[in-house]
N, C-alpha and C. Protein backbone atom coordinates (compact mmCIF):
# COMPACT_ATOMS: atom_id res chain seq x y z
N UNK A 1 5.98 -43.80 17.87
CA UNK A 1 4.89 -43.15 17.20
C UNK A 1 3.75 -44.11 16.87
N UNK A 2 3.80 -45.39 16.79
CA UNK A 2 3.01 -46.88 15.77
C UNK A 2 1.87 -46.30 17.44
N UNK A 3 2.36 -46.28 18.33
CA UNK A 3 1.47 -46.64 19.40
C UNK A 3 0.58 -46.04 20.06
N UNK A 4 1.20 -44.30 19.64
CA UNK A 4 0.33 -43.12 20.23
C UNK A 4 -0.76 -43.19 18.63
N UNK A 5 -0.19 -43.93 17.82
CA UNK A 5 -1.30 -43.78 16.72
C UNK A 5 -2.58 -44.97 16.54
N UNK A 6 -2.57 -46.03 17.39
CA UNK A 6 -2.78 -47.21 17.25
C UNK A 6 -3.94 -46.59 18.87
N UNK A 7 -3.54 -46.06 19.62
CA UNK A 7 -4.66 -45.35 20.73
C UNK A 7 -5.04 -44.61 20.33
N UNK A 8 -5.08 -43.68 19.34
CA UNK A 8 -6.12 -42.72 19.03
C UNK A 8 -7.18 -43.45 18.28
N UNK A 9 -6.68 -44.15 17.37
CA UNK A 9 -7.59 -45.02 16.52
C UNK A 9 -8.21 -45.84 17.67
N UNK A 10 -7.73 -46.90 18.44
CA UNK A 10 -8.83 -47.33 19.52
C UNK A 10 -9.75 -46.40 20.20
N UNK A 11 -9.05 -45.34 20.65
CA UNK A 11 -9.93 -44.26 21.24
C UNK A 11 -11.20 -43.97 20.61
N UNK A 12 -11.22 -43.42 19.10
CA UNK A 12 -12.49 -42.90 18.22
C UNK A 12 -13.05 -44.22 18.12
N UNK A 13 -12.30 -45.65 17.84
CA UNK A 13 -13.21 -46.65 17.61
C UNK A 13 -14.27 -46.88 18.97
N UNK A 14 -13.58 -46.92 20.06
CA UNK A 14 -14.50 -46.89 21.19
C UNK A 14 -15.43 -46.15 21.24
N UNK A 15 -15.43 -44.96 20.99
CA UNK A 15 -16.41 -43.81 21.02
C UNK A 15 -17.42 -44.07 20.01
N UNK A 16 -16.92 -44.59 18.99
CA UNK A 16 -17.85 -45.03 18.29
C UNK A 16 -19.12 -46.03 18.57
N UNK A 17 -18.70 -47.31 18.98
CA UNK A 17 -18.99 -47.81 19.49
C UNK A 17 -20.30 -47.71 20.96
N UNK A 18 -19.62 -46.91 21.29
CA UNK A 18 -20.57 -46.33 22.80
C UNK A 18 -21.83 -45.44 22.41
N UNK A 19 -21.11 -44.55 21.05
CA UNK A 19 -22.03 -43.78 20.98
C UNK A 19 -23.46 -44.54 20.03
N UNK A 20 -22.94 -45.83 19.36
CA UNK A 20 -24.01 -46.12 18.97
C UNK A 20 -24.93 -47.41 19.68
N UNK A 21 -24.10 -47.51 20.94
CA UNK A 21 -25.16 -47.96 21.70
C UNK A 21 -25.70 -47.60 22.41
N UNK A 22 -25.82 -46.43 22.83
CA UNK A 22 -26.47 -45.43 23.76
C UNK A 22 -27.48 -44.86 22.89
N UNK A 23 -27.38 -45.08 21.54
CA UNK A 23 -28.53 -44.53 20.70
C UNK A 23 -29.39 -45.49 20.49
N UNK A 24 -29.20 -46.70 20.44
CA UNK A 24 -30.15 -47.69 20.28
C UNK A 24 -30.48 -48.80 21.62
N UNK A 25 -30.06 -47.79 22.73
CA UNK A 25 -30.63 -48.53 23.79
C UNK A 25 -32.02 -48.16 24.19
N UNK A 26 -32.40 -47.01 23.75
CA UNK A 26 -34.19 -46.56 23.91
C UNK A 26 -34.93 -48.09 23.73
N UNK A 27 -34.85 -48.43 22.52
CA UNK A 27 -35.30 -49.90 22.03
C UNK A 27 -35.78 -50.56 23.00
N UNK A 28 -34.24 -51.38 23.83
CA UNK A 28 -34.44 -52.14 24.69
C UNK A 28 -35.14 -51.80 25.52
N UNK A 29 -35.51 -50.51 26.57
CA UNK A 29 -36.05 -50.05 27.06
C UNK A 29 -37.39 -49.75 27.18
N UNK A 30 -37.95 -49.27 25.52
CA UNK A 30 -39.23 -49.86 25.33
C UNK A 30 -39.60 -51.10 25.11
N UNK A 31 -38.91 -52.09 24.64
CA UNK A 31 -38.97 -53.48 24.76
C UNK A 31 -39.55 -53.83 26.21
N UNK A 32 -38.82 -53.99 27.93
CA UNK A 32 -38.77 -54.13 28.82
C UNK A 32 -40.20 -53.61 28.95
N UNK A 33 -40.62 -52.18 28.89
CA UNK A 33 -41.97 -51.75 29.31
C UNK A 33 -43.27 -52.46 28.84
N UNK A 34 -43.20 -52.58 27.57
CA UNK A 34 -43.59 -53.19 26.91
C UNK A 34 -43.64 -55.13 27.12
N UNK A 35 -43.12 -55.23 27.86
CA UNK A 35 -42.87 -56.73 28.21
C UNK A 35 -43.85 -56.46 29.78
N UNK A 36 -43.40 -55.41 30.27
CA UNK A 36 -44.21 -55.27 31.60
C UNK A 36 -45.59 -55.28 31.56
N UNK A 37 -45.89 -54.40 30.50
CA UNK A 37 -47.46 -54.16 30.18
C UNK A 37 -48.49 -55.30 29.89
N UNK A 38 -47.85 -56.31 28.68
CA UNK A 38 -48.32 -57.47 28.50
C UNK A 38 -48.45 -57.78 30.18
N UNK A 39 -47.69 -58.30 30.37
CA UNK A 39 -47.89 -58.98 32.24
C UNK A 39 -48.50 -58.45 32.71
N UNK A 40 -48.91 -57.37 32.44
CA UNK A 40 -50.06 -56.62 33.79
C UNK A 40 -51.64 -56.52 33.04
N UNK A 41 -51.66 -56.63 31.35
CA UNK A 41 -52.49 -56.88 30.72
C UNK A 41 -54.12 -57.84 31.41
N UNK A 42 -53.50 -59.06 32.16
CA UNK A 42 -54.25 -59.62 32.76
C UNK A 42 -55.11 -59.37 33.63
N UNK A 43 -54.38 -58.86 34.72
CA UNK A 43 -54.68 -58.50 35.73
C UNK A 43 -55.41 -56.94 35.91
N UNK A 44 -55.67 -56.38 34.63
CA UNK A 44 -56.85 -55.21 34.48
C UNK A 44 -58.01 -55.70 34.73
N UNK A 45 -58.76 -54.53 34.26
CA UNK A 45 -60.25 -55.01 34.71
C UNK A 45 -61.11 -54.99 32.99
N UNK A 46 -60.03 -54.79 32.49
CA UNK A 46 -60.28 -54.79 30.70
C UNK A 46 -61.29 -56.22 30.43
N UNK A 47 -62.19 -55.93 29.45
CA UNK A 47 -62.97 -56.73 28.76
C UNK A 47 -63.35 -56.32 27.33
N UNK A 48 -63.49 -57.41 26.90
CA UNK A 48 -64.13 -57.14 25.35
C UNK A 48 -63.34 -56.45 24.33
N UNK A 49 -64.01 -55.42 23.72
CA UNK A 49 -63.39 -54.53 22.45
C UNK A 49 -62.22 -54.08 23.15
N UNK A 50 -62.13 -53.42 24.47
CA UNK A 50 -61.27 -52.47 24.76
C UNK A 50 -59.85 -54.17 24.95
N UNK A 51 -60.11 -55.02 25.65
CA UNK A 51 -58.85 -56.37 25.55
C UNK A 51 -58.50 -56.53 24.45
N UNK A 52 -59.02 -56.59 23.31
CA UNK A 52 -58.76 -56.20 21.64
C UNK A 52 -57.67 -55.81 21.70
N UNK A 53 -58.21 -54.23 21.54
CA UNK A 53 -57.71 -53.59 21.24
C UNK A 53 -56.38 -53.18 21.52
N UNK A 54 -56.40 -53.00 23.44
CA UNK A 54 -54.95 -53.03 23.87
C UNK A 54 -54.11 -54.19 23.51
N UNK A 55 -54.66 -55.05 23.73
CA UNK A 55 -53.55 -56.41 22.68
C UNK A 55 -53.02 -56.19 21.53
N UNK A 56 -53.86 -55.74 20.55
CA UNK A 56 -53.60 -55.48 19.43
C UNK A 56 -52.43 -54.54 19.00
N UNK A 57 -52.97 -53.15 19.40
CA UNK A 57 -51.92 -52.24 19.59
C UNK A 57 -50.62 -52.85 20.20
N UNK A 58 -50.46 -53.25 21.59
CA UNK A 58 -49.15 -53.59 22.12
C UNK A 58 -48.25 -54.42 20.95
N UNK A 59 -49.36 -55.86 20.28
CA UNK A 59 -48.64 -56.20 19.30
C UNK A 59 -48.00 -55.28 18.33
N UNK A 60 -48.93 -54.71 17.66
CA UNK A 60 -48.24 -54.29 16.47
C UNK A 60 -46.85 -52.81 16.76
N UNK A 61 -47.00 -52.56 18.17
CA UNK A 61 -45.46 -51.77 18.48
C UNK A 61 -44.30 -53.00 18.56
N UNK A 62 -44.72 -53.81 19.30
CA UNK A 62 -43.61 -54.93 19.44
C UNK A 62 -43.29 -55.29 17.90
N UNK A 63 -43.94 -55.61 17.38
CA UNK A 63 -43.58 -56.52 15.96
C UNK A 63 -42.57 -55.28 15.01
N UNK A 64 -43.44 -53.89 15.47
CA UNK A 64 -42.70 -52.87 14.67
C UNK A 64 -41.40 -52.88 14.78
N UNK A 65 -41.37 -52.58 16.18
CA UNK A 65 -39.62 -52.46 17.14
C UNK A 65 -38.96 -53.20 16.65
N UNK A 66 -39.49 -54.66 16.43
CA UNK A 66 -38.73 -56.09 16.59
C UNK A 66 -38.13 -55.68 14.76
N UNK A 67 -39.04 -55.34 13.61
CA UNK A 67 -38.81 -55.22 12.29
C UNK A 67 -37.32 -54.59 12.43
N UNK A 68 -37.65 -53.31 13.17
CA UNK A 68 -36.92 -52.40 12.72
C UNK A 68 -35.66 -52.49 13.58
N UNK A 69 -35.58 -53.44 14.38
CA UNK A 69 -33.99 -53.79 15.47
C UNK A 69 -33.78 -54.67 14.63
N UNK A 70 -34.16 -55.68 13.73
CA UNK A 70 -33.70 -56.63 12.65
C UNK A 70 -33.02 -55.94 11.31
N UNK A 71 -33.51 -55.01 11.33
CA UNK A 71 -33.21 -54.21 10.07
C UNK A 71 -32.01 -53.40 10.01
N UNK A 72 -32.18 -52.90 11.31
CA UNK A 72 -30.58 -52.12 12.05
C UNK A 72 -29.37 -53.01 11.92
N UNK A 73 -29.42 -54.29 12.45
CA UNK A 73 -28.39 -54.94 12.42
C UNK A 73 -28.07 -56.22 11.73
N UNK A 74 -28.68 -55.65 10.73
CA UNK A 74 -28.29 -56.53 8.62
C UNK A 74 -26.57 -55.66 8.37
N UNK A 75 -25.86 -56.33 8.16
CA UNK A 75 -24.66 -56.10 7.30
C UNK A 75 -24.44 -54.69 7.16
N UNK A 76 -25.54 -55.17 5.84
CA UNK A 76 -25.64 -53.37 4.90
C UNK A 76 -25.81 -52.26 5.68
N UNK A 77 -26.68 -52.44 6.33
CA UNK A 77 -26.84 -51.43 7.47
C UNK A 77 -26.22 -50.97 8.07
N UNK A 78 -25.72 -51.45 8.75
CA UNK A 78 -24.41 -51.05 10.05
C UNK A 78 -22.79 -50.66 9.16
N UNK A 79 -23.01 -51.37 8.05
CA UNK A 79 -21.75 -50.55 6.99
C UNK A 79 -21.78 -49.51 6.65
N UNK A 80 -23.22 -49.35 5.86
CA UNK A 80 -23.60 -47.58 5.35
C UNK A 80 -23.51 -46.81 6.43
N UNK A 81 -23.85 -46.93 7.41
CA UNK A 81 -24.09 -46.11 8.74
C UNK A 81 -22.54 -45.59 9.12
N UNK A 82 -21.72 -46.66 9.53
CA UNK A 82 -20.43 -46.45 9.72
C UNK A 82 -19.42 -45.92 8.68
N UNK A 83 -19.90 -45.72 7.36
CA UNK A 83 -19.45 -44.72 6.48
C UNK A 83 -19.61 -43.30 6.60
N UNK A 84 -21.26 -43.20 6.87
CA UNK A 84 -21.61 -41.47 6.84
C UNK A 84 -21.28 -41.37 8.29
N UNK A 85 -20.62 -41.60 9.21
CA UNK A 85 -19.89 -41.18 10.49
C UNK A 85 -18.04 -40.58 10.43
């Protein structure tokens, strides 16, 4: 019995697991695009206010993302979370 009970518990822990990285893989994903864009940033035909601006913006999504993937995986965080589940 120790063993069919010891795989169910791995079982939900896995699932767990999967399911919360499939939720926070969007992230990375906008990360990557976002890494692409900078690189191609150059090679527009952008000048002036409008190079600003798209710089600007791209920063402040990156810095956001970056806050809030730091924030996700603090301690506290990932404890409370794994309680209300």
């Amino acid at each position: 019995m120790p063993d069919s009970a010891s795989s169910v518990y791995i079982e939900r822990y896995g699932r767990v697991i999967v399911r919360n990285q499939l939720r926070l893989m969007w992230r990375q994903w906008v990360n990557a695009v976002l890494g692409l864009w900078v690189l191609a940033i150059p090679f527009t035909s952008l000048v002036g206010g409008a190079l600003v601006w798209t710089l600007a913006i791209t920063g402040i999504v990156i810095a956001v993302l970056g806050v809030w993937g730091a924030l996700e995986n603090m301690p506290e965080v990932r404890e409370r979370r794994l309680q209300h589940q």
